[in-house]
N, C-alpha and C. Protein backbone atom coordinates (compact mmCIF):
# COMPACT_ATOMS: atom_id res chain seq x y z
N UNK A 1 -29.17 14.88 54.59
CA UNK A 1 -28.31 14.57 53.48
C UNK A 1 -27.76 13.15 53.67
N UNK A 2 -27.94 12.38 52.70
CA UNK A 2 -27.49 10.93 52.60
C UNK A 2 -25.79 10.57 52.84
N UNK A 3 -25.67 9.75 53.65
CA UNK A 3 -24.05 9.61 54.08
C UNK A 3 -23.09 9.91 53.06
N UNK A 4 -23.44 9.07 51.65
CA UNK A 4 -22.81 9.15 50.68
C UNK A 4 -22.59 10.59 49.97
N UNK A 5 -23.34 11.35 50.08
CA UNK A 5 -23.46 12.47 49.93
C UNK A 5 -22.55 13.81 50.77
N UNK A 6 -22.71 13.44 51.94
CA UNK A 6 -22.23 14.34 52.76
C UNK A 6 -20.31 13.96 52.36
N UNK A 7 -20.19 13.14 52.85
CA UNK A 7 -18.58 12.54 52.92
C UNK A 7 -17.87 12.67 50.97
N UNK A 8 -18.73 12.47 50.04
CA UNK A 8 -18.09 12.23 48.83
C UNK A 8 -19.18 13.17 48.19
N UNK A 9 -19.87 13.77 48.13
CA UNK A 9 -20.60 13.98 47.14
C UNK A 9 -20.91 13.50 45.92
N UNK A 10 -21.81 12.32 46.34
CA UNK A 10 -21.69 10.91 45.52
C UNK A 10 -23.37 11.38 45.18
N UNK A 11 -24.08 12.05 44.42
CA UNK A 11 -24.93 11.91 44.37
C UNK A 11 -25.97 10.71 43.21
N UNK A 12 -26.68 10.17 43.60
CA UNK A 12 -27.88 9.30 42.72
C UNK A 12 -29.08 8.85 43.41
N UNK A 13 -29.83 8.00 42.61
CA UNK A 13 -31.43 8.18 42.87
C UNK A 13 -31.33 7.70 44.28
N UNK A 14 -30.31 6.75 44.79
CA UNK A 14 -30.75 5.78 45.90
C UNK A 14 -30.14 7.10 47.09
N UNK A 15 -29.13 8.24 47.01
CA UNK A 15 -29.32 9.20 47.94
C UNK A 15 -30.77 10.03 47.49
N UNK A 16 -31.28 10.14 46.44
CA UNK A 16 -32.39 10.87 46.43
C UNK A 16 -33.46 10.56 47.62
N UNK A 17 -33.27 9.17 47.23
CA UNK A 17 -34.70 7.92 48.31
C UNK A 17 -34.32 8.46 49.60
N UNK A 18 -33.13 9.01 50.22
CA UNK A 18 -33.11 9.33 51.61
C UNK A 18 -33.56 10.60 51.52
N UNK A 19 -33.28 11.55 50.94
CA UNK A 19 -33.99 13.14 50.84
C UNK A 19 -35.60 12.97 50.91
N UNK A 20 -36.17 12.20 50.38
CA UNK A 20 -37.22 11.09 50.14
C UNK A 20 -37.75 10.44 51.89
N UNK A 21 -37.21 10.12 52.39
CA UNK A 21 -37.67 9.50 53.48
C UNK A 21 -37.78 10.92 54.57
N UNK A 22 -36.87 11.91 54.25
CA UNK A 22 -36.90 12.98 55.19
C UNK A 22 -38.52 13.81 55.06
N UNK A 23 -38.73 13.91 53.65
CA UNK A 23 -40.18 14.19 53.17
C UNK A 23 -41.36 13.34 53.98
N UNK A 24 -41.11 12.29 54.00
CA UNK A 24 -42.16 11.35 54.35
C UNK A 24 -42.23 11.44 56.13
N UNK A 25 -41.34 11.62 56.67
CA UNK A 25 -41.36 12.10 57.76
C UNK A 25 -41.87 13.30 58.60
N UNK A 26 -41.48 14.63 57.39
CA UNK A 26 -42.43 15.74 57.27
C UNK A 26 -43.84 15.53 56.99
N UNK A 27 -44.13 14.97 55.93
CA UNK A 27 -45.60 14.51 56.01
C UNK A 27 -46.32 13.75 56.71
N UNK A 28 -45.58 12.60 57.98
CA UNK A 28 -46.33 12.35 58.74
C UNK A 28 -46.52 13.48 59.77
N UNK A 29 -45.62 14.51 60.37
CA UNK A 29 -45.80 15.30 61.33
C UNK A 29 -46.55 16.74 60.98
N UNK A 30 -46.96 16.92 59.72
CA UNK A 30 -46.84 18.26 59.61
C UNK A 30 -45.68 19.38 59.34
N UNK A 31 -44.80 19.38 59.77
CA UNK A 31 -44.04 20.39 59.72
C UNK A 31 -42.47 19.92 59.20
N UNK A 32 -41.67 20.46 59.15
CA UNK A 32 -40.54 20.73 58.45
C UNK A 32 -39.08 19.78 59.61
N UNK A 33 -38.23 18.86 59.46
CA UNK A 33 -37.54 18.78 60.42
C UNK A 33 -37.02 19.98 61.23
N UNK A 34 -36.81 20.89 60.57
CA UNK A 34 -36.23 22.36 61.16
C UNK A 34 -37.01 22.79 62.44
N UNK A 35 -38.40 22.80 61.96
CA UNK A 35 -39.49 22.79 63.16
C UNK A 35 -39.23 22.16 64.18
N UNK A 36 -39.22 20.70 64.08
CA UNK A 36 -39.27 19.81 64.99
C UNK A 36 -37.74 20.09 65.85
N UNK A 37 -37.24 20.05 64.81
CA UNK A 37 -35.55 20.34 65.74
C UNK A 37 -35.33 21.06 66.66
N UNK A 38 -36.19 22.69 66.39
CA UNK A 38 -36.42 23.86 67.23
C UNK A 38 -37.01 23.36 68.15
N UNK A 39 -38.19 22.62 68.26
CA UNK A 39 -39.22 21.98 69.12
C UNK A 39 -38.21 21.58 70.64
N UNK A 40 -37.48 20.75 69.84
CA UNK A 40 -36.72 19.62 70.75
C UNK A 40 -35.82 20.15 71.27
N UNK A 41 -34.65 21.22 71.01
CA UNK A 41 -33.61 22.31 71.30
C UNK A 41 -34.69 22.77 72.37
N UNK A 42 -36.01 23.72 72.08
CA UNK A 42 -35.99 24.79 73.11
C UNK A 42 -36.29 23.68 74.52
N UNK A 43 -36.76 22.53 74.22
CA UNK A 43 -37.33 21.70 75.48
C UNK A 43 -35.74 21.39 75.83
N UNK A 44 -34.33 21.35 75.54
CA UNK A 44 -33.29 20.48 76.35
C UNK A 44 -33.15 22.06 77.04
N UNK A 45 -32.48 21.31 78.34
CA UNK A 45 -31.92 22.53 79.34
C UNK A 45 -30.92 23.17 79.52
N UNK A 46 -30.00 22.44 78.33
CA UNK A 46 -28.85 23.25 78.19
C UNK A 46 -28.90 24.70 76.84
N UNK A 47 -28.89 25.42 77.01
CA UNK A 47 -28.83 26.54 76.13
C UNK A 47 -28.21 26.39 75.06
N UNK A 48 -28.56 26.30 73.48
CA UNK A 48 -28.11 26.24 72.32
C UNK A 48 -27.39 25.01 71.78
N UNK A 49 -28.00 23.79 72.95
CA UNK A 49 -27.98 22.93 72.31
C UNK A 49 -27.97 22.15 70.89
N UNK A 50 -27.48 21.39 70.02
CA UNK A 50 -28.07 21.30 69.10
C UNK A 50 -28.14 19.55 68.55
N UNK A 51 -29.19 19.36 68.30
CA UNK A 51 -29.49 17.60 68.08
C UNK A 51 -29.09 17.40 66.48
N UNK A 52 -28.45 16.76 67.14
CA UNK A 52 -27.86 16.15 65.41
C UNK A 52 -29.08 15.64 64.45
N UNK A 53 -28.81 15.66 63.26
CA UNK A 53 -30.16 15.30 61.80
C UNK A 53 -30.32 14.05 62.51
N UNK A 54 -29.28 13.08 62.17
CA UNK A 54 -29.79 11.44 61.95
C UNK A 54 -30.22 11.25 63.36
N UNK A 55 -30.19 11.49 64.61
CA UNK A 55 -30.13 11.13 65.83
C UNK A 55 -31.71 11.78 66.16
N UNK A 56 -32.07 12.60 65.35
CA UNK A 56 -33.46 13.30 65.41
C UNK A 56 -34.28 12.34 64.71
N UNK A 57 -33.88 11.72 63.14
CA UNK A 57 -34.57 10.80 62.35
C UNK A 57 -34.97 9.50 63.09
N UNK A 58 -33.36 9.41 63.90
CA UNK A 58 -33.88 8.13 64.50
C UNK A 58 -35.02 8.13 65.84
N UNK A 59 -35.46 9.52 66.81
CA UNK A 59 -36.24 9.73 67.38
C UNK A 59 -37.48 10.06 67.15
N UNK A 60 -37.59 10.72 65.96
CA UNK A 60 -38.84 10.09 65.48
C UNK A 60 -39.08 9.35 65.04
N UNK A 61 -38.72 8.26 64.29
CA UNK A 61 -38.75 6.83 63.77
C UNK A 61 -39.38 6.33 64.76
N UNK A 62 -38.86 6.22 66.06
CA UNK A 62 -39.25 5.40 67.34
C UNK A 62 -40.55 5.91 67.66
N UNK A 63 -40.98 7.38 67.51
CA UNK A 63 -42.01 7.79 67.94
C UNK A 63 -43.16 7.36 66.74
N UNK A 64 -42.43 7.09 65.47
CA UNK A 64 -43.85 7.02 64.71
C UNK A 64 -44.49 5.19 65.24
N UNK A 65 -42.97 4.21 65.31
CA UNK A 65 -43.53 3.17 65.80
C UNK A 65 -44.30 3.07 66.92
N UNK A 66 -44.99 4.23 67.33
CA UNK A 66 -45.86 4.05 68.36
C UNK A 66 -47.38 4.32 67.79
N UNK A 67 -47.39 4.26 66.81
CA UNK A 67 -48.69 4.83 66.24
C UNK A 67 -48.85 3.52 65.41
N UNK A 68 -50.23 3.28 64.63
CA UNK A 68 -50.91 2.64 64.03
C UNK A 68 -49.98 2.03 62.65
N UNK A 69 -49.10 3.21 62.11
CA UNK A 69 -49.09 3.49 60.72
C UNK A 69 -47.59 2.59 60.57
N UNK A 70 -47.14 1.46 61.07
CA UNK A 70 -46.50 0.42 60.77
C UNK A 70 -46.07 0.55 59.33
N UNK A 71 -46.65 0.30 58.65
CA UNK A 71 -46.04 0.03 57.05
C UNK A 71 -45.37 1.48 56.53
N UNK A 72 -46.04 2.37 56.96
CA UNK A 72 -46.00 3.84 56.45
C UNK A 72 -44.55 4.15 57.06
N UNK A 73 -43.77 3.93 58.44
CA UNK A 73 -43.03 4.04 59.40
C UNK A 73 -42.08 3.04 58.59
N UNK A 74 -42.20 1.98 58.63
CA UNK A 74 -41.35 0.90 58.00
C UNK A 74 -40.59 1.42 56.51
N UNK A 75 -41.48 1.88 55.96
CA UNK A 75 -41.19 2.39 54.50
C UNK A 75 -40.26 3.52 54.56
N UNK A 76 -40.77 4.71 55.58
CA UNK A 76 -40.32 5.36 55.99
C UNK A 76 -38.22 5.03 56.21
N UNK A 77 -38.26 4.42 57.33
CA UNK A 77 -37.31 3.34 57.85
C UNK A 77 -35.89 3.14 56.81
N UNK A 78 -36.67 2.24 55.86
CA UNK A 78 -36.42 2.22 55.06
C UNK A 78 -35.29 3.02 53.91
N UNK A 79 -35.53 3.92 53.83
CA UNK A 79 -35.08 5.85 53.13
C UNK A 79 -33.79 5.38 53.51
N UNK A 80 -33.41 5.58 55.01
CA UNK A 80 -32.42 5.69 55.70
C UNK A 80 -31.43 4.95 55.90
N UNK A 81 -31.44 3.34 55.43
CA UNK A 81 -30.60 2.42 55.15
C UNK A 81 -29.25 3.54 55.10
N UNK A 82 -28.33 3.19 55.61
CA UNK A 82 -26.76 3.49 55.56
C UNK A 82 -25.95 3.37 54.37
N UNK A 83 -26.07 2.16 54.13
CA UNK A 83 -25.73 1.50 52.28
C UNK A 83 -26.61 2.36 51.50
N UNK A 84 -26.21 2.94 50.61
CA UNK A 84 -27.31 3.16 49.18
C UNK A 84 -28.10 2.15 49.04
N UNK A 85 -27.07 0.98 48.15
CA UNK A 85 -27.85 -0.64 47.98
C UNK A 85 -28.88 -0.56 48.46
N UNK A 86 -29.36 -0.62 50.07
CA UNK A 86 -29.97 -1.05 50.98
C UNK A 86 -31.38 -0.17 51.08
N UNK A 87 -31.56 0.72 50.20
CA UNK A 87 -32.79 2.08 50.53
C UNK A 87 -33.23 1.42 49.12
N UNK A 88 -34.73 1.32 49.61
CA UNK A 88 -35.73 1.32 48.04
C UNK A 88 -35.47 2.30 46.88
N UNK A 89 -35.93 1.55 46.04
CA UNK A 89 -35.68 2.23 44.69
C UNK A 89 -37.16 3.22 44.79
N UNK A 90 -37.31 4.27 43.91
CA UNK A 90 -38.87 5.00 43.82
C UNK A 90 -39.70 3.96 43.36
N UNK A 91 -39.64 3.30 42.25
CA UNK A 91 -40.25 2.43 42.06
C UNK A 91 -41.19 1.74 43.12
N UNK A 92 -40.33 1.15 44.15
CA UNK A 92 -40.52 0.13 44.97
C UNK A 92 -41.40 0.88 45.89
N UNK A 93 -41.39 2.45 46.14
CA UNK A 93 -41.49 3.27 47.19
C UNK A 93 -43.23 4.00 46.79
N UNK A 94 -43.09 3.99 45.48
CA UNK A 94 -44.50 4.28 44.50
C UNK A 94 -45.53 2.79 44.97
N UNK A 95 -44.88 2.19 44.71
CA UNK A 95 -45.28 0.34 44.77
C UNK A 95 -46.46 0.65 46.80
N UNK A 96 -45.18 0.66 47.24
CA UNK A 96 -46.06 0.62 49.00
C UNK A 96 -46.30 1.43 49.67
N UNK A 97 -46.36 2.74 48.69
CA UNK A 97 -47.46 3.86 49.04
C UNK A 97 -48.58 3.32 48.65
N UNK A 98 -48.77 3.03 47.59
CA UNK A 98 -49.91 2.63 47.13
C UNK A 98 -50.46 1.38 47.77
N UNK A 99 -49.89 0.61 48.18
CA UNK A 99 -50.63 -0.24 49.27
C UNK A 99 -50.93 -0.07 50.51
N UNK A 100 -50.11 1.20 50.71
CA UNK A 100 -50.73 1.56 51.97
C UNK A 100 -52.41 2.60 52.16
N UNK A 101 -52.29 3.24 51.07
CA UNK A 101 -53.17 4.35 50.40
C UNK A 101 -54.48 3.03 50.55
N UNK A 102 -54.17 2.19 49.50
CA UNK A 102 -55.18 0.94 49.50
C UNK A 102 -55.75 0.36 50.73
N UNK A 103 -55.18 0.16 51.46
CA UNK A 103 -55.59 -0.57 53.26
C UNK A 103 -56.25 0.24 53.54
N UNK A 104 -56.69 1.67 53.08
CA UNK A 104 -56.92 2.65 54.30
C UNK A 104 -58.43 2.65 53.69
């Protein structure tokens, strides 16, 4: 859930673009953050641990920059800007999918 969102329930398109980047994240891994979260909980050693959303976004972020898919990761990246302002519009997000779709 987009900062603005959580704290004010400020909803519009530019919190959509972060609901939006959480997707794109799912679609690079396969599975659901929920998955991954479970993943990462049962591996810590303390019992019922629990990893915060953004602190998970930002660990995979780091992990996708280890892979090939730079622009895809960047775009990704992107979603998550803190500011609304600061996160692509769909437009923009339609725009460099499609150039990435294109490179390939």
């Amino acid at each position: 859930m987009a900062p603005e969102v959580a704290r004010r329930g400020e909803l519009s398109p530019r919190s959509d673009v972060w609901s939006y980047g959480t997707m794109l994240i799912e679609f690079f891994y396969g599975c659901t953050l929920e998955d991954i979260a479970a993943t990462f909980v049962s591996a810590l050693p303390v019992i019922g641990a629990k990893i915060e959303y953004q602190r998970l976004c930002t660990l995979l972020l780091e992990d996708m920059l280890r892979t090939p898919e730079h622009a895809y990761t960047l775009l990704t990246a992107s979603c998550f800007a803190p500011g609304p302002h600061n996160r692509p519009t769909f437009e923009t997000i339609v725009t460099q999918l499609e150039q990435i779709i294109g490179s390939c």
